[in-house]
PDB file of N, CA and C in Angstrom:
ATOM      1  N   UNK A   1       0.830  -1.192   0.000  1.00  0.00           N
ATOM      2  CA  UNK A   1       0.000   0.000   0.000  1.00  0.00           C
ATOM      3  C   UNK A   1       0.873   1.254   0.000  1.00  0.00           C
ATOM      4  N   UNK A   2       2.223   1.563   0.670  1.00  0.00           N
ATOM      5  CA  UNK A   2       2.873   2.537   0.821  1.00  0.00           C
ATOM      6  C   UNK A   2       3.813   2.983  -0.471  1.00  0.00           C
ATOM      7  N   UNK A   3       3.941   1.281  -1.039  1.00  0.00           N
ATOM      8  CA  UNK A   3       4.774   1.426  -2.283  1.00  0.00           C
ATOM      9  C   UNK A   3       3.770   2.164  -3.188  1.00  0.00           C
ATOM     10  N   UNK A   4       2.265   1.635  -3.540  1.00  0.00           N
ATOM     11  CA  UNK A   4       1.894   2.197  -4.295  1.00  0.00           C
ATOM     12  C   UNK A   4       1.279   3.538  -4.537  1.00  0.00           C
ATOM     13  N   UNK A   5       1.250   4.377  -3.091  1.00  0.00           N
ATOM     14  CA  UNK A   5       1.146   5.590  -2.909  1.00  0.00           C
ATOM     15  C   UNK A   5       2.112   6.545  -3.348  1.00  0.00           C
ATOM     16  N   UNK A   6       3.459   6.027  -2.684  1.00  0.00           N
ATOM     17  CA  UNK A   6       4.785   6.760  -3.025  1.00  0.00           C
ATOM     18  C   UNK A   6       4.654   6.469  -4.602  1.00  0.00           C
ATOM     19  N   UNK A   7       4.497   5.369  -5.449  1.00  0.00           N
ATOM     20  CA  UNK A   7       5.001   5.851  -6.740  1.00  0.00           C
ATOM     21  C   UNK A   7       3.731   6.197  -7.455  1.00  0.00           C
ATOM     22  N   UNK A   8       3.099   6.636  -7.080  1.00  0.00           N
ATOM     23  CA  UNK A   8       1.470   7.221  -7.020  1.00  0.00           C
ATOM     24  C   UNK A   8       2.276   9.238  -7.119  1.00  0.00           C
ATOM     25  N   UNK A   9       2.265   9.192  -6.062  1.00  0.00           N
ATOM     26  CA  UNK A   9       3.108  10.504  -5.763  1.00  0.00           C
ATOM     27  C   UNK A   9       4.302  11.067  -6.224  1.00  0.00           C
ATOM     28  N   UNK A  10       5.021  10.182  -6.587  1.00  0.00           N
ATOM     29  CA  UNK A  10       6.376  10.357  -7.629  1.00  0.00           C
ATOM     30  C   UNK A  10       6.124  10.542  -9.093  1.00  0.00           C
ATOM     31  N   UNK A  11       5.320   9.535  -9.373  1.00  0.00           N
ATOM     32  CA  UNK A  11       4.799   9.893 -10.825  1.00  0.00           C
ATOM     33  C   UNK A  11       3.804  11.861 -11.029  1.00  0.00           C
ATOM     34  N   UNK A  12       2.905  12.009 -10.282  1.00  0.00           N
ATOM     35  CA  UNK A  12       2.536  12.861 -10.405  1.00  0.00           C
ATOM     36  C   UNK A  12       3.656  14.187  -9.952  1.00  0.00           C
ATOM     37  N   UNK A  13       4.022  14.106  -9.230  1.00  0.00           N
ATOM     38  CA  UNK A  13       5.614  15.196  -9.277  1.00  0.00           C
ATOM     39  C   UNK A  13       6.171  15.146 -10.400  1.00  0.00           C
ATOM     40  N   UNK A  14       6.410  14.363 -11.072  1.00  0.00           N
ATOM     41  CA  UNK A  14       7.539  14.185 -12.170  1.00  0.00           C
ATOM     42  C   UNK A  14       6.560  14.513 -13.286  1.00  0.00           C
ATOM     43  N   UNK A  15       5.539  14.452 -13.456  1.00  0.00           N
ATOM     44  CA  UNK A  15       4.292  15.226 -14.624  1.00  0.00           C
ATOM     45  C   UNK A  15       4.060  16.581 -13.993  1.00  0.00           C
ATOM     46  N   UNK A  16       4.107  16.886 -12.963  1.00  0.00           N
ATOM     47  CA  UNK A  16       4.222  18.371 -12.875  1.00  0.00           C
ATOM     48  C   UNK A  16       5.516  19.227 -13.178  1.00  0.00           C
ATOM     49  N   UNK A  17       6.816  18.152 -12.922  1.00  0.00           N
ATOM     50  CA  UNK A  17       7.985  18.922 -12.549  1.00  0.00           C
ATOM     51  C   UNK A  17       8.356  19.325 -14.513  1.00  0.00           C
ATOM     52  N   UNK A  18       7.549  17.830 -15.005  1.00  0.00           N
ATOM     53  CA  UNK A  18       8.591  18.235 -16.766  1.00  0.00           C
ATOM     54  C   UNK A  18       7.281  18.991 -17.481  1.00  0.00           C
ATOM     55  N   UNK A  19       5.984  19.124 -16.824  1.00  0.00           N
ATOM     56  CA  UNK A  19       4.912  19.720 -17.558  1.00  0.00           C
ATOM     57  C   UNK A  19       4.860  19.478 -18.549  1.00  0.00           C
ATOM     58  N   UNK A  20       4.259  17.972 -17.942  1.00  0.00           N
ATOM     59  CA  UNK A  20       4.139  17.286 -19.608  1.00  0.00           C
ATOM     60  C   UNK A  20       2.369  17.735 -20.089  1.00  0.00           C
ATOM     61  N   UNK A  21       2.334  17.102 -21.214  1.00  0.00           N
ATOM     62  CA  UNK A  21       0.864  18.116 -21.835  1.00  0.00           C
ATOM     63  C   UNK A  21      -0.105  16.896 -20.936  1.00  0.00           C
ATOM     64  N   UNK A  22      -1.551  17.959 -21.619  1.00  0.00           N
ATOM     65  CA  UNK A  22      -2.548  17.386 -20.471  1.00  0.00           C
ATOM     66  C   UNK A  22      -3.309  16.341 -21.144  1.00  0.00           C
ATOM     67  N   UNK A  23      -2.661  15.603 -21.846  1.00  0.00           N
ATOM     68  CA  UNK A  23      -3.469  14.362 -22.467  1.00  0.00           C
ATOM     69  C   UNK A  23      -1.891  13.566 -22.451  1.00  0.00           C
ATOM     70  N   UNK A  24      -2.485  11.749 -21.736  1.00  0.00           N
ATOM     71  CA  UNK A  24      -1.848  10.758 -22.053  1.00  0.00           C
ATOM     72  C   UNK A  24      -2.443   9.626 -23.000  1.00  0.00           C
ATOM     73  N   UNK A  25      -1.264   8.771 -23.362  1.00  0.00           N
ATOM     74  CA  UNK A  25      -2.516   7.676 -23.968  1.00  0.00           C
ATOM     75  C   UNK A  25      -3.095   6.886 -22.821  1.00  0.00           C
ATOM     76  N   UNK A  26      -3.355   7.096 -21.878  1.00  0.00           N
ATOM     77  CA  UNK A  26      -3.925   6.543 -20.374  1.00  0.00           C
ATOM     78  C   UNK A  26      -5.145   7.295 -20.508  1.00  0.00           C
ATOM     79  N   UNK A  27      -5.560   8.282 -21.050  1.00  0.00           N
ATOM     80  CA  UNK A  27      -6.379   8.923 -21.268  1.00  0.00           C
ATOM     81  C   UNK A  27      -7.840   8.130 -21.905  1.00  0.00           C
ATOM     82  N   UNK A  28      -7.217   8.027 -23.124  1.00  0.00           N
ATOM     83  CA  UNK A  28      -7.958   7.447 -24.528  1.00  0.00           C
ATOM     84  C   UNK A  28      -8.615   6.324 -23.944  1.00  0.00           C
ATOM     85  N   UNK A  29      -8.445   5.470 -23.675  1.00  0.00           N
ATOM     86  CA  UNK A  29      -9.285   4.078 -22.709  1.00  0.00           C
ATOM     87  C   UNK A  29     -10.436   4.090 -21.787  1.00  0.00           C
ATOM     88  N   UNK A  30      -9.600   5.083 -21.080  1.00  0.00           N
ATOM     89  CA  UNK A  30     -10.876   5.270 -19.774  1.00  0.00           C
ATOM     90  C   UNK A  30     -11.692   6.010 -20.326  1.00  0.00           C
ATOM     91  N   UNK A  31     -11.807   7.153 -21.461  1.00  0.00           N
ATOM     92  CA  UNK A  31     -12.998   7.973 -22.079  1.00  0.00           C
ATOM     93  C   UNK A  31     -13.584   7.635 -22.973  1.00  0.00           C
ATOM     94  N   UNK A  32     -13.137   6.479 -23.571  1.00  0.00           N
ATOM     95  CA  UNK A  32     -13.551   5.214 -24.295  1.00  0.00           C
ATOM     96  C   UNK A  32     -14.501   4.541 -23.843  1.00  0.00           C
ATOM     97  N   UNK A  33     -13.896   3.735 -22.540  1.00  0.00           N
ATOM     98  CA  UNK A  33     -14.701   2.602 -21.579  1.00  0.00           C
ATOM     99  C   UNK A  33     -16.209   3.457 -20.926  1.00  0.00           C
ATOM    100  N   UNK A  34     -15.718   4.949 -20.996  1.00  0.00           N
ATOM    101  CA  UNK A  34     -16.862   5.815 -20.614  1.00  0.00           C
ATOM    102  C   UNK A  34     -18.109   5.673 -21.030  1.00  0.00           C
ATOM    103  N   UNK A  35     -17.525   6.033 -22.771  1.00  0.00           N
ATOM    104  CA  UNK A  35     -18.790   6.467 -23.614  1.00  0.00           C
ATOM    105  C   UNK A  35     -19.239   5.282 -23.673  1.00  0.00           C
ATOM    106  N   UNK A  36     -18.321   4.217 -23.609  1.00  0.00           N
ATOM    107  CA  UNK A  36     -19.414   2.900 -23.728  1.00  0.00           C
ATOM    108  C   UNK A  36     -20.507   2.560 -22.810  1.00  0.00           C
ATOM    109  N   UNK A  37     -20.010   2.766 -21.726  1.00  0.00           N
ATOM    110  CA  UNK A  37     -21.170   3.023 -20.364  1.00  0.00           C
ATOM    111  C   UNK A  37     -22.250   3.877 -20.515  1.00  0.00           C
ATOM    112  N   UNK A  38     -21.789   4.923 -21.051  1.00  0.00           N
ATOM    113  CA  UNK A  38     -23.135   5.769 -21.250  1.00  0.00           C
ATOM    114  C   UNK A  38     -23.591   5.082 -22.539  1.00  0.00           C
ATOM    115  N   UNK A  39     -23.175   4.743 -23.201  1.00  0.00           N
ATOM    116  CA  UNK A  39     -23.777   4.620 -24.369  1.00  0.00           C
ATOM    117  C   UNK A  39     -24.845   2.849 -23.848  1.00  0.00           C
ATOM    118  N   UNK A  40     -24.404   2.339 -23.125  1.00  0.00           N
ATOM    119  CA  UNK A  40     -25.497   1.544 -22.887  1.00  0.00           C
ATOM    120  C   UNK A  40     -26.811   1.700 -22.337  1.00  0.00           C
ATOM    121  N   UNK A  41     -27.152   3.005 -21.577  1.00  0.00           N
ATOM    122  CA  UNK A  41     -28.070   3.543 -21.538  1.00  0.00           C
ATOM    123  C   UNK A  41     -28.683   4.434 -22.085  1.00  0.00           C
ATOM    124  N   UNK A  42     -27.698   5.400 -22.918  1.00  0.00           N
ATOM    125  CA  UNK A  42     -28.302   6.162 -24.281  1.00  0.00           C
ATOM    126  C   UNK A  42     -28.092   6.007 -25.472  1.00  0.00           C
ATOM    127  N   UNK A  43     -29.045   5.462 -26.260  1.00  0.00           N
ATOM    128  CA  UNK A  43     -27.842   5.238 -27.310  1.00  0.00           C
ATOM    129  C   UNK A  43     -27.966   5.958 -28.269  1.00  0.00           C
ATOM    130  N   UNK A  44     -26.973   6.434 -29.354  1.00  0.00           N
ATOM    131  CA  UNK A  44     -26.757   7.483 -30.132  1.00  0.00           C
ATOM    132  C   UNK A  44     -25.825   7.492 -31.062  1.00  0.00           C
ATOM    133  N   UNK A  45     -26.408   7.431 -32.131  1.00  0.00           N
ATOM    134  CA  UNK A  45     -25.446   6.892 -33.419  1.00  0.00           C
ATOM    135  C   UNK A  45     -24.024   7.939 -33.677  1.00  0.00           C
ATOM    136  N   UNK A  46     -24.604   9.166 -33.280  1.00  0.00           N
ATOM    137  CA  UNK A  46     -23.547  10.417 -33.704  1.00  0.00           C
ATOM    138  C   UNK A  46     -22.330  10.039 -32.665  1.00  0.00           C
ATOM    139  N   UNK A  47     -22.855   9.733 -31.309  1.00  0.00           N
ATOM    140  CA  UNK A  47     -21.774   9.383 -30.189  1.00  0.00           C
ATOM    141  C   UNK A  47     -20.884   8.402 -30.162  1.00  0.00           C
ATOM    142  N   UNK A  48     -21.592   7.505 -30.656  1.00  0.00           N
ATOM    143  CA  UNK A  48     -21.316   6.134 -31.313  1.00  0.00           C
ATOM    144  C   UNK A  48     -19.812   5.934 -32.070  1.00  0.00           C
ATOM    145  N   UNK A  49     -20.050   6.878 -33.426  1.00  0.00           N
ATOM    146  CA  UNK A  49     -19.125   7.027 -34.350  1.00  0.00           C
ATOM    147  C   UNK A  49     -18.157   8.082 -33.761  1.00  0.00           C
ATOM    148  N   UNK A  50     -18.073   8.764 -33.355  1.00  0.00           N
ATOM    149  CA  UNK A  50     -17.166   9.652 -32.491  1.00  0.00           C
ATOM    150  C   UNK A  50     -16.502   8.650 -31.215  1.00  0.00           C
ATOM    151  N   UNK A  51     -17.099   7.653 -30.737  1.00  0.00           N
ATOM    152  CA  UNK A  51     -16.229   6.702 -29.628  1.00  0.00           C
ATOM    153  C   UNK A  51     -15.531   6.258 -30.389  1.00  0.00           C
ATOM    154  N   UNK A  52     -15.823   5.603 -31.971  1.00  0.00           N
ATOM    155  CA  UNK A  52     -14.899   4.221 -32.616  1.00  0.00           C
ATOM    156  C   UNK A  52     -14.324   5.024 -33.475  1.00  0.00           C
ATOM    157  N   UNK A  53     -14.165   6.555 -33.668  1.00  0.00           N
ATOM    158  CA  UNK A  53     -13.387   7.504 -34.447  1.00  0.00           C
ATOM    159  C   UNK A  53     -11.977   7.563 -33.080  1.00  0.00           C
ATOM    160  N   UNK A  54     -12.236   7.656 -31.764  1.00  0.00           N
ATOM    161  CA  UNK A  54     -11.390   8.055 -30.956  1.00  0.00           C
ATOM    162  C   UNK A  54     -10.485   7.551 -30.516  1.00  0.00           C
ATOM    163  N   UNK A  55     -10.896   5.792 -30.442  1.00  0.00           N
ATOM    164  CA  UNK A  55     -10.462   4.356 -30.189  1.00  0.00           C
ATOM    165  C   UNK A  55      -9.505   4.596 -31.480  1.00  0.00           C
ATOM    166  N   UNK A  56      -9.956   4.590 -32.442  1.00  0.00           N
ATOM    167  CA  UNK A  56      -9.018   4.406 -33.440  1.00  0.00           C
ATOM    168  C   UNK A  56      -7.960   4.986 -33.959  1.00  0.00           C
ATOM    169  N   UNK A  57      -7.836   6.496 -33.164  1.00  0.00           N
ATOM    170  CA  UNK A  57      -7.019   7.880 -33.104  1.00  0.00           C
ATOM    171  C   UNK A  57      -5.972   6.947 -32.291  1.00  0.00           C
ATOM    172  N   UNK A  58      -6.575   6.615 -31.416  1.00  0.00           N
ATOM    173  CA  UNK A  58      -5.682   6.520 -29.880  1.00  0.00           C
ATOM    174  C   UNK A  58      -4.762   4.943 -30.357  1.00  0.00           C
ATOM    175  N   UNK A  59      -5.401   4.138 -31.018  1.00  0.00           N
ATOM    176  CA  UNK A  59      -4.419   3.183 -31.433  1.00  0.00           C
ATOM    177  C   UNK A  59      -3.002   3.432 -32.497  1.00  0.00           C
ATOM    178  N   UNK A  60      -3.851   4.259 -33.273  1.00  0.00           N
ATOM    179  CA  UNK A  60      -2.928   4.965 -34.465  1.00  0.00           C
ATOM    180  C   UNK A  60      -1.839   5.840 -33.938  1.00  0.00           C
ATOM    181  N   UNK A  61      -2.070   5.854 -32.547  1.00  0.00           N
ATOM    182  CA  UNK A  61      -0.889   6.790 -31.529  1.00  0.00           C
ATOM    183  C   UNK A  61      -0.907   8.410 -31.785  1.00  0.00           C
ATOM    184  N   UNK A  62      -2.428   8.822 -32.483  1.00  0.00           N
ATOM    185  CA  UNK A  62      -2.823  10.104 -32.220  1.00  0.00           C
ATOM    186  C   UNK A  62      -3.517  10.816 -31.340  1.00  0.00           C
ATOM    187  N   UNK A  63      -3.023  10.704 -30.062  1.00  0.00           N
ATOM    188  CA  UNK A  63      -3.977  11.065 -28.648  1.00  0.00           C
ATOM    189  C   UNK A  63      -4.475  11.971 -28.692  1.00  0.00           C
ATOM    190  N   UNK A  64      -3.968  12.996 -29.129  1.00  0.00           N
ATOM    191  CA  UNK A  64      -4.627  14.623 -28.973  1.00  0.00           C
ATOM    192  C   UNK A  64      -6.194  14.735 -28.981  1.00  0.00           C
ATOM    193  N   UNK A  65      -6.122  14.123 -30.736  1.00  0.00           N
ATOM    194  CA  UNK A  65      -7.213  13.904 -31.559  1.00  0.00           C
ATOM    195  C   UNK A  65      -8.432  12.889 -30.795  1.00  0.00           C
ATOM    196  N   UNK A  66      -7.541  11.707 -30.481  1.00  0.00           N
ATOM    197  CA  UNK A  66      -8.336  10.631 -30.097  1.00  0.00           C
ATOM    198  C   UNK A  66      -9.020  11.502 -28.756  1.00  0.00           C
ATOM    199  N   UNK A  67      -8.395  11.985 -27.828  1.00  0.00           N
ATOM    200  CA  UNK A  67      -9.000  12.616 -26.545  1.00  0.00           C
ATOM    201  C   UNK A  67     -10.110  13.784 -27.058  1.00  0.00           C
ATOM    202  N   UNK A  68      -9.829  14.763 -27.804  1.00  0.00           N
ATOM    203  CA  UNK A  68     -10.707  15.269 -28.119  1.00  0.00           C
ATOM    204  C   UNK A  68     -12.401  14.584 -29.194  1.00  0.00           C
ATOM    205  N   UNK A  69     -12.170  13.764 -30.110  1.00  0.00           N
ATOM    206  CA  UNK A  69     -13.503  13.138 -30.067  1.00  0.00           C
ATOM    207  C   UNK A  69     -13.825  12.574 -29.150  1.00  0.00           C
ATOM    208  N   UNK A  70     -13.413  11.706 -28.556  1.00  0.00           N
ATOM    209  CA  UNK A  70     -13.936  10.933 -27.061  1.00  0.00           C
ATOM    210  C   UNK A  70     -14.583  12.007 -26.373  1.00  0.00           C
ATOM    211  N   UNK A  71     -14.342  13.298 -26.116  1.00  0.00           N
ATOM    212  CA  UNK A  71     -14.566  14.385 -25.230  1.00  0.00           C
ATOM    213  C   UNK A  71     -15.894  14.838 -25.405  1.00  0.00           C
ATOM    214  N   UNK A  72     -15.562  14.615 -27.033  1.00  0.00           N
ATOM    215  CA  UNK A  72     -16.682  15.587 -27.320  1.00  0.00           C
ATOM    216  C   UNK A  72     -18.061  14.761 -27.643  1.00  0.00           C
ATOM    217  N   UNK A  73     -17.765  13.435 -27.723  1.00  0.00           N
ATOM    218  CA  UNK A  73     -19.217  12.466 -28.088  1.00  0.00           C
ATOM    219  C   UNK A  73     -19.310  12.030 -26.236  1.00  0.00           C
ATOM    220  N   UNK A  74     -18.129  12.505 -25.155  1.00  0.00           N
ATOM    221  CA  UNK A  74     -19.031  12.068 -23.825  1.00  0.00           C
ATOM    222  C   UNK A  74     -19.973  13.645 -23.428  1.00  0.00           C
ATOM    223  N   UNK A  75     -19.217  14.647 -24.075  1.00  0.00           N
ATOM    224  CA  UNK A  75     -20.103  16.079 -23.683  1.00  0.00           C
ATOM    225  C   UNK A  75     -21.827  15.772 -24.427  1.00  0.00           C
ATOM    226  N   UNK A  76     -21.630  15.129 -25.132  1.00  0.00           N
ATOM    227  CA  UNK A  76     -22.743  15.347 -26.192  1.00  0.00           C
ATOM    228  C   UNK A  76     -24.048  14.583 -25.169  1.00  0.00           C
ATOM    229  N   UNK A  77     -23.192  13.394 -24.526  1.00  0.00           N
ATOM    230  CA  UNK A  77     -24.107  12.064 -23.625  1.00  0.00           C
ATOM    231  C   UNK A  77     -24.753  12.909 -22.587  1.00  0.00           C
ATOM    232  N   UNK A  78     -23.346  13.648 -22.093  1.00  0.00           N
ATOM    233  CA  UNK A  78     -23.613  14.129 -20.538  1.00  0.00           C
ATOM    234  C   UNK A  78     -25.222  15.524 -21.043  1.00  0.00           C
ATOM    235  N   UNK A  79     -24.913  16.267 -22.067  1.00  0.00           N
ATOM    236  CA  UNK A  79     -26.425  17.092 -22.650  1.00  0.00           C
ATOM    237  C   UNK A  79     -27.494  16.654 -22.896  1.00  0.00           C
ATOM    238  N   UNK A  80     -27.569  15.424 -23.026  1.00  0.00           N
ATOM    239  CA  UNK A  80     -28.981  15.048 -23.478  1.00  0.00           C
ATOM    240  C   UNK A  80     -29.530  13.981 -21.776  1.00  0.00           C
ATOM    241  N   UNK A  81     -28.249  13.645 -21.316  1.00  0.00           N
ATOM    242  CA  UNK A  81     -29.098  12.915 -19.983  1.00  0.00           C
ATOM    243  C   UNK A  81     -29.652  14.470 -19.211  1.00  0.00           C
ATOM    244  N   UNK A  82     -29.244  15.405 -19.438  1.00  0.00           N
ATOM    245  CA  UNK A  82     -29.865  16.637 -18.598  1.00  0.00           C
ATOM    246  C   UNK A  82     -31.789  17.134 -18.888  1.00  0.00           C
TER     247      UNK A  82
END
């Protein structure tokens, strides 16, 4: 438990200290695994194609891109459950 705090805490120092940018490919997965969650309770073709546009950014090793559709087909989920 202590090990994995400390390198819990080391890692995030060392992303603050080299200010690295604010998208990883650690990113792309979990906003992936997201939209799929929402998308099992809403479903939505436009959101849809924007998850398997983002997945496919993020394999191609274009994160930027991939994070921003993912972003923008979970903004789209999170507007219409309102």
């Amino acid at each position: 438990m202590k090990r994995s705090a400390s390198v819990f805490c080391l890692a995030f120092a060392f992303t603050l200290v080299l200010g690295v940018g604010p998208v990883s490919a650690f990113d792309c997965p979990n906003l992936y695994a997201q939209c799929q969650e929402l998308l099992k309770i809403k479903k939505n073709e436009e959101v849809k194609k924007l998850c398997e546009q983002g997945i496919k950014l993020h394999k191609a090793g274009e994160h930027d891109d991939a994070v921003e559709k993912l972003e923008a087909a979970l903004e789209i989920l999170k507007k219409e459950k309102m």
